[in-house]
C-alpha atoms as a PDB file:
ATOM      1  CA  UNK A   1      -3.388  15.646   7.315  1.00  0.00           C
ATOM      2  CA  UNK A   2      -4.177  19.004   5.456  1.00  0.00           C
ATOM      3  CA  UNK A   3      -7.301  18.506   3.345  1.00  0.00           C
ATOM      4  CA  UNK A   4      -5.001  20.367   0.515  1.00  0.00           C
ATOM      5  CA  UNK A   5      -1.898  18.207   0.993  1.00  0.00           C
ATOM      6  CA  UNK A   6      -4.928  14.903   0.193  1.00  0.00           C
ATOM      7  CA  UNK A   7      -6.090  16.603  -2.852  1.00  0.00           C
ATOM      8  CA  UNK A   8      -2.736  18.073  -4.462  1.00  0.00           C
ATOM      9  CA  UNK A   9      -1.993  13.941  -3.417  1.00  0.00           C
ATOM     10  CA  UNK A  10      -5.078  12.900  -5.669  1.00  0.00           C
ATOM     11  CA  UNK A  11      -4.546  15.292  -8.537  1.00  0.00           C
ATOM     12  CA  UNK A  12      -1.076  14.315  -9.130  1.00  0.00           C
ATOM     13  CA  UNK A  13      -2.032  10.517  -9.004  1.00  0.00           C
ATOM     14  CA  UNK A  14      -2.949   9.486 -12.492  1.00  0.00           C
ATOM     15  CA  UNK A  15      -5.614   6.430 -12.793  1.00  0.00           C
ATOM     16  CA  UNK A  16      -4.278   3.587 -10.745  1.00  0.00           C
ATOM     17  CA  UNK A  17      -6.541   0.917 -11.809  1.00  0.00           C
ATOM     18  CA  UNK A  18      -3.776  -0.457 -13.639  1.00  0.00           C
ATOM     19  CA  UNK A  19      -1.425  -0.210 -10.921  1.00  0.00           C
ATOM     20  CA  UNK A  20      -3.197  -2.942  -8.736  1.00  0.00           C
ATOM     21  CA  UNK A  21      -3.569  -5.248 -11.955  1.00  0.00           C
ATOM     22  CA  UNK A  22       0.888  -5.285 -11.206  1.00  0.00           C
ATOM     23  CA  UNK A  23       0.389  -7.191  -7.694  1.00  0.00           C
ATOM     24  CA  UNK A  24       0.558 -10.641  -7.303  1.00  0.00           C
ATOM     25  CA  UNK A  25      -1.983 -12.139  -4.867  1.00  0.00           C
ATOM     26  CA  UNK A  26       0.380 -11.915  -1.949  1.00  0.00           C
ATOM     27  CA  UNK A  27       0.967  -8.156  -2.664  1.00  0.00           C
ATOM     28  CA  UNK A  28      -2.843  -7.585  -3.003  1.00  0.00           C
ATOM     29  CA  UNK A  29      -3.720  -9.716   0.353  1.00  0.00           C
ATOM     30  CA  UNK A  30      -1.039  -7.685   2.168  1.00  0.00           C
ATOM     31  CA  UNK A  31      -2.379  -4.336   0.511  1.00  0.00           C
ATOM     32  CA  UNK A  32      -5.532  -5.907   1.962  1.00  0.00           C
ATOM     33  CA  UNK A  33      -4.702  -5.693   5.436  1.00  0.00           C
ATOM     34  CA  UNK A  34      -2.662  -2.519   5.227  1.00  0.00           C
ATOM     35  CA  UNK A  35      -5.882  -0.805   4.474  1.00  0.00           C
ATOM     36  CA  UNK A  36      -7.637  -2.446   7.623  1.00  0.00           C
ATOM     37  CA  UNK A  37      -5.052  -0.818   9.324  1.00  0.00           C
ATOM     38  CA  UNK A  38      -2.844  -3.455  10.509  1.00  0.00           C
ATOM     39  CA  UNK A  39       0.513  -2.670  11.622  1.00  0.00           C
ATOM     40  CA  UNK A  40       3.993  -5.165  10.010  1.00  0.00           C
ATOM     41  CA  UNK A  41       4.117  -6.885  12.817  1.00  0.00           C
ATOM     42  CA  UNK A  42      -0.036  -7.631  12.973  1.00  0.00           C
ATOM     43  CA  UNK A  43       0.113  -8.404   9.356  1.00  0.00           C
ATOM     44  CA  UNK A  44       3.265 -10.171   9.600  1.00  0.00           C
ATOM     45  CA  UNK A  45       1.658 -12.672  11.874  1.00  0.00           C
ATOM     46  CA  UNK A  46      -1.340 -13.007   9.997  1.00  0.00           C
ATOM     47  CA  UNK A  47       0.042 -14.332   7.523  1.00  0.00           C
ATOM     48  CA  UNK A  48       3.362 -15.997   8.762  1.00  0.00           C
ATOM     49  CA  UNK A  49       5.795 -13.869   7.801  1.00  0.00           C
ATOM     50  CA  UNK A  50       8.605 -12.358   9.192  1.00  0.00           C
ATOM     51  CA  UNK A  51       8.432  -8.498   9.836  1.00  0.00           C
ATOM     52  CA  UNK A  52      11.270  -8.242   7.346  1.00  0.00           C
ATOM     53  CA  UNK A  53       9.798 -10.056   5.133  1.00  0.00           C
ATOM     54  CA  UNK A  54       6.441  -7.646   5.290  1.00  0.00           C
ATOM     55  CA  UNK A  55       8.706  -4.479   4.870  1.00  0.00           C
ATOM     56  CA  UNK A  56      10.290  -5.858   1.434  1.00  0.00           C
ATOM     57  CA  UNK A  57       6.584  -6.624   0.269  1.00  0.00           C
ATOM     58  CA  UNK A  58       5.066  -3.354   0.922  1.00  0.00           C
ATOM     59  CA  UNK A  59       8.577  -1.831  -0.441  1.00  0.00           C
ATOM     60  CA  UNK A  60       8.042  -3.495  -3.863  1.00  0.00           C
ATOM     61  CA  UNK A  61       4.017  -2.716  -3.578  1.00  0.00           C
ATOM     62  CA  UNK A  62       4.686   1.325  -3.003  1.00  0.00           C
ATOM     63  CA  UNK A  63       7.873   0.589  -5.891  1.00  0.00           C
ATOM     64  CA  UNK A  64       4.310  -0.600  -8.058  1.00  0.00           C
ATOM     65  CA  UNK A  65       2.128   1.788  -7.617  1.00  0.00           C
ATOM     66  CA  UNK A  66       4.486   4.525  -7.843  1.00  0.00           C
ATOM     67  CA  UNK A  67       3.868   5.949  -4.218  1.00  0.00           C
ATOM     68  CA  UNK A  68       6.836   6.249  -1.420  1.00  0.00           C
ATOM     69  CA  UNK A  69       4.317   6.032   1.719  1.00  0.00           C
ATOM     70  CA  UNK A  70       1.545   3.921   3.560  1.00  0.00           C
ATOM     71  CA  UNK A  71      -0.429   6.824   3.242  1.00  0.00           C
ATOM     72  CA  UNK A  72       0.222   7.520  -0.119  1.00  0.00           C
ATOM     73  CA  UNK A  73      -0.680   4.137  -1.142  1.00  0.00           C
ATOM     74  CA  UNK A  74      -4.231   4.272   1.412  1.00  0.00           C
ATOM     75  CA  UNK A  75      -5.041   7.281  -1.164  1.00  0.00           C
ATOM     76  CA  UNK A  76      -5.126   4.846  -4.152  1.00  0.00           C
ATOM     77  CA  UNK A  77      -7.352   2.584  -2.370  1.00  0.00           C
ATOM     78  CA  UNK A  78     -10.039   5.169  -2.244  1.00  0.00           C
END
């Protein structure tokens, strides 16, 4: 990824603390793991959850903090 394309990503990301502060624990413990770089199916098992089930999470956690990608929302962890 284009060092560019990360910072126009950061400058047009307003604070996020409060973003996070929007997750439940389940969202946060999934968040968790996504930044560990686990795949669905590694954190799906992790935690006993269907695949499915680990797409709809991280669908509402990008809805949350306003992002549309995994690596969008591994910026905001940063």
């Amino acid at each position: 990824m284009p060092l560019s394309y990360v910072n126009y990503l950061l400058e047009s990301s307003d604070s996020s603390d409060h973003r996070f502060e929007s997750l439940t624990s389940r969202e946060m413990e999934i968040l968790t793991l996504l930044s560990k770089g686990a795949t669905n199916k590694e954190i799906a098992n992790q935690l006993y959850l269907s695949e499915g089930t680990v797409r709809v999470y991280l669908t509402n956690i990008y809805s949350k903090l306003g992002v549309n990608s995994r690596s969008k929302a591994m910026l905001l962890l940063k």
